[in-house]
Protein backbone atom coordinates (compact mmCIF):
# COMPACT_ATOMS: atom_id res chain seq x y z
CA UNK A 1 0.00 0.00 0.00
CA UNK A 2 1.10 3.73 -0.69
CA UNK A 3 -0.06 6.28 1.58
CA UNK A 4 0.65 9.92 1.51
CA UNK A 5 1.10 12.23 4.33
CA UNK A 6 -2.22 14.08 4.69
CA UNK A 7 0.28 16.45 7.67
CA UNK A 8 4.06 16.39 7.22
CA UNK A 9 5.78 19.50 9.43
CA UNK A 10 9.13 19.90 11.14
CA UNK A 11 9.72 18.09 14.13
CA UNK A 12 10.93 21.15 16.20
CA UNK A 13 10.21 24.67 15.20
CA UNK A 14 11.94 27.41 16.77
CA UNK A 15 9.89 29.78 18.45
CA UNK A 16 6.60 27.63 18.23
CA UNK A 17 4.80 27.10 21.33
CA UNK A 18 1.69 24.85 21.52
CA UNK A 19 -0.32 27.66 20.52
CA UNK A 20 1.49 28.85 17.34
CA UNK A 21 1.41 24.84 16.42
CA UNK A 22 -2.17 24.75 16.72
CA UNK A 23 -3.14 27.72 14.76
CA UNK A 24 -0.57 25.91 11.56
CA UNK A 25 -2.80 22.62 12.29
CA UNK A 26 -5.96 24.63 11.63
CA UNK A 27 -4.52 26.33 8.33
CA UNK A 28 -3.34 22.71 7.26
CA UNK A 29 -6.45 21.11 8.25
CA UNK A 30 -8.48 23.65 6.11
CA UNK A 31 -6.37 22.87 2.71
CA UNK A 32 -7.07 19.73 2.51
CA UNK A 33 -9.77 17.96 1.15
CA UNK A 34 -12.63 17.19 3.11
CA UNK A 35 -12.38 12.93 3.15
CA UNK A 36 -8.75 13.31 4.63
CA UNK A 37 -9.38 16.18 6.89
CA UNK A 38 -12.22 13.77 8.30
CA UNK A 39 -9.87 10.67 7.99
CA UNK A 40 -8.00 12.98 10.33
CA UNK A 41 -10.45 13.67 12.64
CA UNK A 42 -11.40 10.43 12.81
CA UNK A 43 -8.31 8.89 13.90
CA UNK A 44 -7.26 8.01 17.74
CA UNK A 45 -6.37 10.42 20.35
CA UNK A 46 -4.28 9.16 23.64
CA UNK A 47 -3.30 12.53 24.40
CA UNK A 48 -6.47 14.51 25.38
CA UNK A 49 -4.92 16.15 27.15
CA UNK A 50 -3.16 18.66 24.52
CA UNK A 51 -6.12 18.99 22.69
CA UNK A 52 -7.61 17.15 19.40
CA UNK A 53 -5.65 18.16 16.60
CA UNK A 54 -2.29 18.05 18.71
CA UNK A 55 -3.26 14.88 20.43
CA UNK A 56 -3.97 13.23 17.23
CA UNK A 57 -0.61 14.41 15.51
CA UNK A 58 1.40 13.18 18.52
CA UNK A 59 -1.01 9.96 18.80
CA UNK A 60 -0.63 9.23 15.20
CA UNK A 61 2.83 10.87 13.55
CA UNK A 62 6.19 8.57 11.91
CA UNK A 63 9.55 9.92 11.97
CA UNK A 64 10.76 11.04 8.27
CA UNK A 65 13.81 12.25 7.24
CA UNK A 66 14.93 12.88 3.50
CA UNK A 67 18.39 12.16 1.51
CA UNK A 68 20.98 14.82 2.38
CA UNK A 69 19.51 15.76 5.17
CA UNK A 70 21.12 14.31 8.29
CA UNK A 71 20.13 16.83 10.44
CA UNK A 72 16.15 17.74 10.16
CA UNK A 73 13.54 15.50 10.86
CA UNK A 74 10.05 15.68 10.26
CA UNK A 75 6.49 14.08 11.78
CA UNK A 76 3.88 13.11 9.24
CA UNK A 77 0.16 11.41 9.45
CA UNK A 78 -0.59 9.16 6.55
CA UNK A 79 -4.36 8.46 7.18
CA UNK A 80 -4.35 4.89 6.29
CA UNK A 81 -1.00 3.91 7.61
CA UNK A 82 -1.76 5.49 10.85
CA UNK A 83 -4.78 2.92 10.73
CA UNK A 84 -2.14 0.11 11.15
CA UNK A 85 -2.23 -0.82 14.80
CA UNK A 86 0.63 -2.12 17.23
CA UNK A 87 -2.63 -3.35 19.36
CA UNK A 88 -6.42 -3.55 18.73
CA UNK A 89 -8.20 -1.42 20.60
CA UNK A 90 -9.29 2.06 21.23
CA UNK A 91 -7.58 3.85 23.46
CA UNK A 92 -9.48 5.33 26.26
CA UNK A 93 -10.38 9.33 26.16
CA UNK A 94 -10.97 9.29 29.88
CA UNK A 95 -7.49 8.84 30.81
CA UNK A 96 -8.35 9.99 34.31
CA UNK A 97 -10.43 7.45 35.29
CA UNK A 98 -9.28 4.05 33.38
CA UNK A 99 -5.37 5.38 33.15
CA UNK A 100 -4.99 2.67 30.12
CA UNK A 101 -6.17 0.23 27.59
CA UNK A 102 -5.13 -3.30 26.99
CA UNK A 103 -4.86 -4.64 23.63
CA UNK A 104 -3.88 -7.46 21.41
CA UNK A 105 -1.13 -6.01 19.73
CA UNK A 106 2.15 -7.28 18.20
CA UNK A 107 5.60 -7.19 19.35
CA UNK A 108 6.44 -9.15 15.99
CA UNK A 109 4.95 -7.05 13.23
CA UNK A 110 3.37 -8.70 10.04
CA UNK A 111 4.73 -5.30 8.10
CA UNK A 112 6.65 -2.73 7.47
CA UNK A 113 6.97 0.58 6.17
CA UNK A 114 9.04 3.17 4.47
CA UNK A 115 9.27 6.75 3.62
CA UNK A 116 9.68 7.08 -0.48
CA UNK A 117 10.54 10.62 -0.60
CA UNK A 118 11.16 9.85 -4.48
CA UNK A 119 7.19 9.41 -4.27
CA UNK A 120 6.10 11.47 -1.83
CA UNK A 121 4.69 8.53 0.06
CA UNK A 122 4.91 5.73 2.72
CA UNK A 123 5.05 2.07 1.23
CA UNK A 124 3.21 -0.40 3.92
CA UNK A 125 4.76 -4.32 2.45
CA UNK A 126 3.91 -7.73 3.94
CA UNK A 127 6.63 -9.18 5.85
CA UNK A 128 4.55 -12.53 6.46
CA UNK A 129 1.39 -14.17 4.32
CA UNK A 130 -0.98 -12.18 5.70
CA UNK A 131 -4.85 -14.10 6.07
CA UNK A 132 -7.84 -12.32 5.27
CA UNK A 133 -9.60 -10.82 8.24
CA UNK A 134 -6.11 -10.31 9.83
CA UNK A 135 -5.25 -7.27 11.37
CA UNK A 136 -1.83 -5.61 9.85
CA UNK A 137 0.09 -4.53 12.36
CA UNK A 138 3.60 -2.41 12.57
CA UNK A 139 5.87 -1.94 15.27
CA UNK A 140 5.12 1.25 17.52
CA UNK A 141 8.71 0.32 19.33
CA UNK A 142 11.86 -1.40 18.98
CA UNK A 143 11.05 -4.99 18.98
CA UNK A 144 14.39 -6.06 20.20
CA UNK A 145 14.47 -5.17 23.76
CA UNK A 146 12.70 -6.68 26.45
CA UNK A 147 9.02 -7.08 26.83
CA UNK A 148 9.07 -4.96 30.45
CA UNK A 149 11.10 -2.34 28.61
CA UNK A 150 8.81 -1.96 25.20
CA UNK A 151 5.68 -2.21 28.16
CA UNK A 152 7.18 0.94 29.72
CA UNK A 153 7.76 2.76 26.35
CA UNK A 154 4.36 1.96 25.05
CA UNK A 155 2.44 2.80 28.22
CA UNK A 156 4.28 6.20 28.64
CA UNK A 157 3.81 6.96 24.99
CA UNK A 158 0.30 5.76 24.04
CA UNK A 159 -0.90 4.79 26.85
CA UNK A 160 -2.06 0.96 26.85
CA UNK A 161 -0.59 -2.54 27.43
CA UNK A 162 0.22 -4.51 24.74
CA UNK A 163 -1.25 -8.01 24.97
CA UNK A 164 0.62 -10.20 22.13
CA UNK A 165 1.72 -13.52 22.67
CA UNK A 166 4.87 -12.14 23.01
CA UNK A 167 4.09 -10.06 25.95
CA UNK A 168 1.57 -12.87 28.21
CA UNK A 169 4.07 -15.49 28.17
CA UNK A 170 4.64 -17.47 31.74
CA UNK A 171 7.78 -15.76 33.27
CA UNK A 172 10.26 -18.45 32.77
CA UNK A 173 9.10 -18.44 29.00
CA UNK A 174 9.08 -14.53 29.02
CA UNK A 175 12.95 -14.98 30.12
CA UNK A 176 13.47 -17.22 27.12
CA UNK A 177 12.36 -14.63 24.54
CA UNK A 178 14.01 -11.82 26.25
CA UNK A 179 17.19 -13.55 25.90
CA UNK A 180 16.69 -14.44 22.48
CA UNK A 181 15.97 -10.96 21.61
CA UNK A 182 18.84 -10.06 23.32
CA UNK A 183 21.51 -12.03 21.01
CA UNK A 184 19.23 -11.11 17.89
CA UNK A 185 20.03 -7.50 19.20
CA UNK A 186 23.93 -8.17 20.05
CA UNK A 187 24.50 -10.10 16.42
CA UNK A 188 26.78 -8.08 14.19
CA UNK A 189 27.43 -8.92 10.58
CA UNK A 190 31.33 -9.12 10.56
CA UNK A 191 32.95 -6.30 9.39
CA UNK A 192 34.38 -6.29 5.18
CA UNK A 193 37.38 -7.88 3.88
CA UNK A 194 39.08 -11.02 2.93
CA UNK A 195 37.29 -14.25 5.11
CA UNK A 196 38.23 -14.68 7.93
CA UNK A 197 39.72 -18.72 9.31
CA UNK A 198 36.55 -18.42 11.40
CA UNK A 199 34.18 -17.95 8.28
CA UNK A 200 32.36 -21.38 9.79
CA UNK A 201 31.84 -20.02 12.75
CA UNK A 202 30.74 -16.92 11.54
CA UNK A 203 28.19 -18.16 9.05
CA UNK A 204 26.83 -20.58 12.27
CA UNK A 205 26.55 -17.57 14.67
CA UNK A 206 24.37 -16.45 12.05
CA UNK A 207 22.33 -18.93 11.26
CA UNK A 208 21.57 -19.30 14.71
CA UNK A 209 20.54 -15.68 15.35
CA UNK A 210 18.12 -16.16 12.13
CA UNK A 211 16.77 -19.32 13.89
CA UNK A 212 15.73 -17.25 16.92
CA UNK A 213 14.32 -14.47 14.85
CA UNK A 214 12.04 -17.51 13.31
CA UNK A 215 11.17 -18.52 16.89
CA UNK A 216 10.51 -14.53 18.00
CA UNK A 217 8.59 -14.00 14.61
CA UNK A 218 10.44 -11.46 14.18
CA UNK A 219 10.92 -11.42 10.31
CA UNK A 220 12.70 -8.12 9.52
CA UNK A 221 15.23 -9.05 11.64
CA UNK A 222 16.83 -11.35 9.58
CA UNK A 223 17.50 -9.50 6.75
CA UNK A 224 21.14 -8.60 7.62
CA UNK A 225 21.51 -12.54 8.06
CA UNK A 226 19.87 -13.61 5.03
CA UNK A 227 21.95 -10.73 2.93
CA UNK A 228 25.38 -12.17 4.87
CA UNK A 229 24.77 -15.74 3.94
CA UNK A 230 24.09 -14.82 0.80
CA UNK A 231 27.21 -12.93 0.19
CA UNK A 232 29.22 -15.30 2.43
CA UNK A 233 28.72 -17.92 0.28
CA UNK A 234 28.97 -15.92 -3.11
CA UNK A 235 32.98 -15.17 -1.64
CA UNK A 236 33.45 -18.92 -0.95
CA UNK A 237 32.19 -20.06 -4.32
CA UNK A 238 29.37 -21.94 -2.54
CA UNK A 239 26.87 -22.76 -5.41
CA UNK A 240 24.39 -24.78 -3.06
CA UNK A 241 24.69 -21.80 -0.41
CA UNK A 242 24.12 -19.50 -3.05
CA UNK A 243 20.73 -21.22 -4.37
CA UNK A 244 19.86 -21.68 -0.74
CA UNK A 245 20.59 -18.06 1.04
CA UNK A 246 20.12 -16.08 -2.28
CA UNK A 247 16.48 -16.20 -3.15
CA UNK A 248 15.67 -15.84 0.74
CA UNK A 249 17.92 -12.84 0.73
CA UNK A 250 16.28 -11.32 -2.05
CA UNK A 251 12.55 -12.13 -1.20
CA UNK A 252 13.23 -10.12 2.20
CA UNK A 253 14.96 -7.19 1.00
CA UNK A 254 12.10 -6.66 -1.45
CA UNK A 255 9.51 -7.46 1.28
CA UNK A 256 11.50 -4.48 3.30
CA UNK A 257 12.08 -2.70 0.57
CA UNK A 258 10.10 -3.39 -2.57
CA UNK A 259 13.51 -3.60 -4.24
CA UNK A 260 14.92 -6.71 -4.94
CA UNK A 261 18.78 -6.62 -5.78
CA UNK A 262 19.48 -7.90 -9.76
CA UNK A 263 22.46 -9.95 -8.56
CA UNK A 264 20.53 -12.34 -6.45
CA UNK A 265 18.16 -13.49 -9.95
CA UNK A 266 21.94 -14.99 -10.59
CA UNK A 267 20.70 -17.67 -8.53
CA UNK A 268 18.96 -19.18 -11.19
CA UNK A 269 21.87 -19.49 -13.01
CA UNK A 270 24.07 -23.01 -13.37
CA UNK A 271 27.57 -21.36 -14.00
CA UNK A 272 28.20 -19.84 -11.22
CA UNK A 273 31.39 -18.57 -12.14
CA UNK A 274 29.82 -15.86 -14.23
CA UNK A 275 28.83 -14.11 -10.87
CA UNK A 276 30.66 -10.95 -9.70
CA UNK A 277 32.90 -11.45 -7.48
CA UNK A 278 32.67 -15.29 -7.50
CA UNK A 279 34.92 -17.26 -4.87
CA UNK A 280 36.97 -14.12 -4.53
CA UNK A 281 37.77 -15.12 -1.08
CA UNK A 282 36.39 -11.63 0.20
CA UNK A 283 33.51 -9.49 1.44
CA UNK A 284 34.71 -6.22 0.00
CA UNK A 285 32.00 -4.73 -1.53
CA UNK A 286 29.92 -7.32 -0.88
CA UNK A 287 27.24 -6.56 2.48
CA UNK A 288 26.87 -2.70 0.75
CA UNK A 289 23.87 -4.42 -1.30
CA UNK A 290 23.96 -0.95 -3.50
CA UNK A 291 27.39 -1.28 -4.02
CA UNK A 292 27.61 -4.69 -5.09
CA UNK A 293 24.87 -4.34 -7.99
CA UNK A 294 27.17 -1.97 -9.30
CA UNK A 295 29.90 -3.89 -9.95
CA UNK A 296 27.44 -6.08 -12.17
CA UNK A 297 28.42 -5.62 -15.94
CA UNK A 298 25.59 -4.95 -18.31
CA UNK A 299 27.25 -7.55 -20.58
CA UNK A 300 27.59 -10.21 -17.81
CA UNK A 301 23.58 -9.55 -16.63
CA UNK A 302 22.84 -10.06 -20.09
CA UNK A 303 24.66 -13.71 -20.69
CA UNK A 304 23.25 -14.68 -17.44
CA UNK A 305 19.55 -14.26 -18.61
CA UNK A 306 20.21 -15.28 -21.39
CA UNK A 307 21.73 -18.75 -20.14
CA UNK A 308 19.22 -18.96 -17.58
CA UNK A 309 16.37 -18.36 -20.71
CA UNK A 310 18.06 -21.12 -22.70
CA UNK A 311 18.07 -23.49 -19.77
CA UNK A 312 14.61 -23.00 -19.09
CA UNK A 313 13.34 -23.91 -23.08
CA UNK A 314 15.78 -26.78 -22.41
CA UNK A 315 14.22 -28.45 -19.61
């Protein structure tokens, strides 16, 4: 799905108080048209407290920040995406009385999303077969910490307990995931450059972390894996590795990203040796995904579809 920002403004702007912000939600309000001003409306409020249009914006905005731009960031509402719940329920206006709501959220999304700022738009993708009836739901905080410390976040931010499987688990059970989110958390893809003697042990310590991700549900998370694995055994001139790790690799960078990297349709390929950087013995240049699809030669792209076109009428 591709949503637009119905509000996109600054994050901080100097000299605005709540008041001046107010009066620019008015003016923004007005210029739109009337289904997404309503949309607006219409979406929940868990902070009553500073008033409807400001409760909604703080309820409901994402983060966004543009190329070139390491310094600003910006809040926007994209009426549908905002619609994508980390729980399912409404929150409570009457924060007074009832304090919170409990929900059956997710602390292991089914999707994800993305600013395009090529497109002006958020891009909401399927990380998981998704069944009809299903609620979609995205992350509202960082999945890999513990479930007491995204609790805390989530009931100081928006105000409710999140309910997931995740987060009713017996204690010793709750221990067990926190500690697997833990090492998911502490795994680092090893640095570039020629393998290392402990490439094994490496490429196990990986496999393992993506093995707990499976068990967490936590499919995003093993897209550094996937893409390491995949490179890994491109370096070692691994063809079963490469048919193995590739096509995951490639199926979860264009779940994340709807972009799926040319070099990894190599996998469908026989002769191997006509991949870039083939058994080169090293990761340079390899775990920048960008990077490596530029070393790809139009010539070599074209003999490997070819080949893999001429196979296919073969068989």
């Amino acid at each position: 799905m591709q949503d637009r920002p119905a509000i996109l403004l600054p994050m901080f702007i100097p000299g605005f108080g709540a008041a001046e912000l107010q009066v620019l939600l008015d003016k923004m309000l007005a210029r739109l048209p009337e289904d997404v001003r309503n949309g607006y409306m219409a979406l929940s409020n868990c902070h009553p407290e500073v008033g409807v249009l400001r409760g909604i914006l703080r309820t409901n905005c994402i983060g966004v920040r543009f190329p070139d731009d390491d310094v600003m960031w910006y809040r926007a509402v994209a009426i549908n995406l905002s619609r994508c719940n980390h729980r399912c329920a409404l929150f409570s206006l009457d924060l007074s009385s009832v304090g919170s709501t409990y929900c059956s959220g997710s602390c292991a999304p089914n999707a994800t999303y993305e600013f395009d700022p090529t497109k002006f738009a958020f891009e909401l993708r399927a990380l998981c077969p998704i069944r009809a009836r299903e609620q979609v739901t995205i992350s509202y905080t960082d999945v890999l910490r513990s479930a007491a410390s995204r609790s805390e976040q989530l009931l100081q931010l928006w105000h409710f307990h999140c309910m997931c499987s995740f987060c009713t688990l017996p204690p010793s059970e709750q221990l067990q995931s926190d500690k697997r989110r833990a090492e998911i958390r502490a795994f680092r893809v090893p640095n570039e450059g020629p393998l290392s003697r402990n490439h094994e042990a490496e490429m196990h310590a990986a496999i393992k972390a993506m093995v707990m991700c499976t068990e967490e549900q936590l499919w995003q998370a093993q897209r550094p894996m996937l893409a390491f694995l995949a490179s890994r055994s491109l370096a070692l001139g691994d063809a079963s590795g490469w048919k193995k790790w590739a096509p995951k690799a490639a199926a979860m960078a264009l779940a994340c990203s709807g972009v799926s990297p040319h070099y990894y349709f190599y996998s469908a390929t026989e002769p191997s040796l006509l991949l870039p950087l083939w058994n080169s013995k090293s990761l340079v240049g390899m775990l920048d995904e960008a990077a490596l699809v530029n070393t790809v030669s139009v010539d070599c792209m074209t003999m490997v579809l070819f080949l893999a076109t001429l196979h296919k009428s073969n068989n």
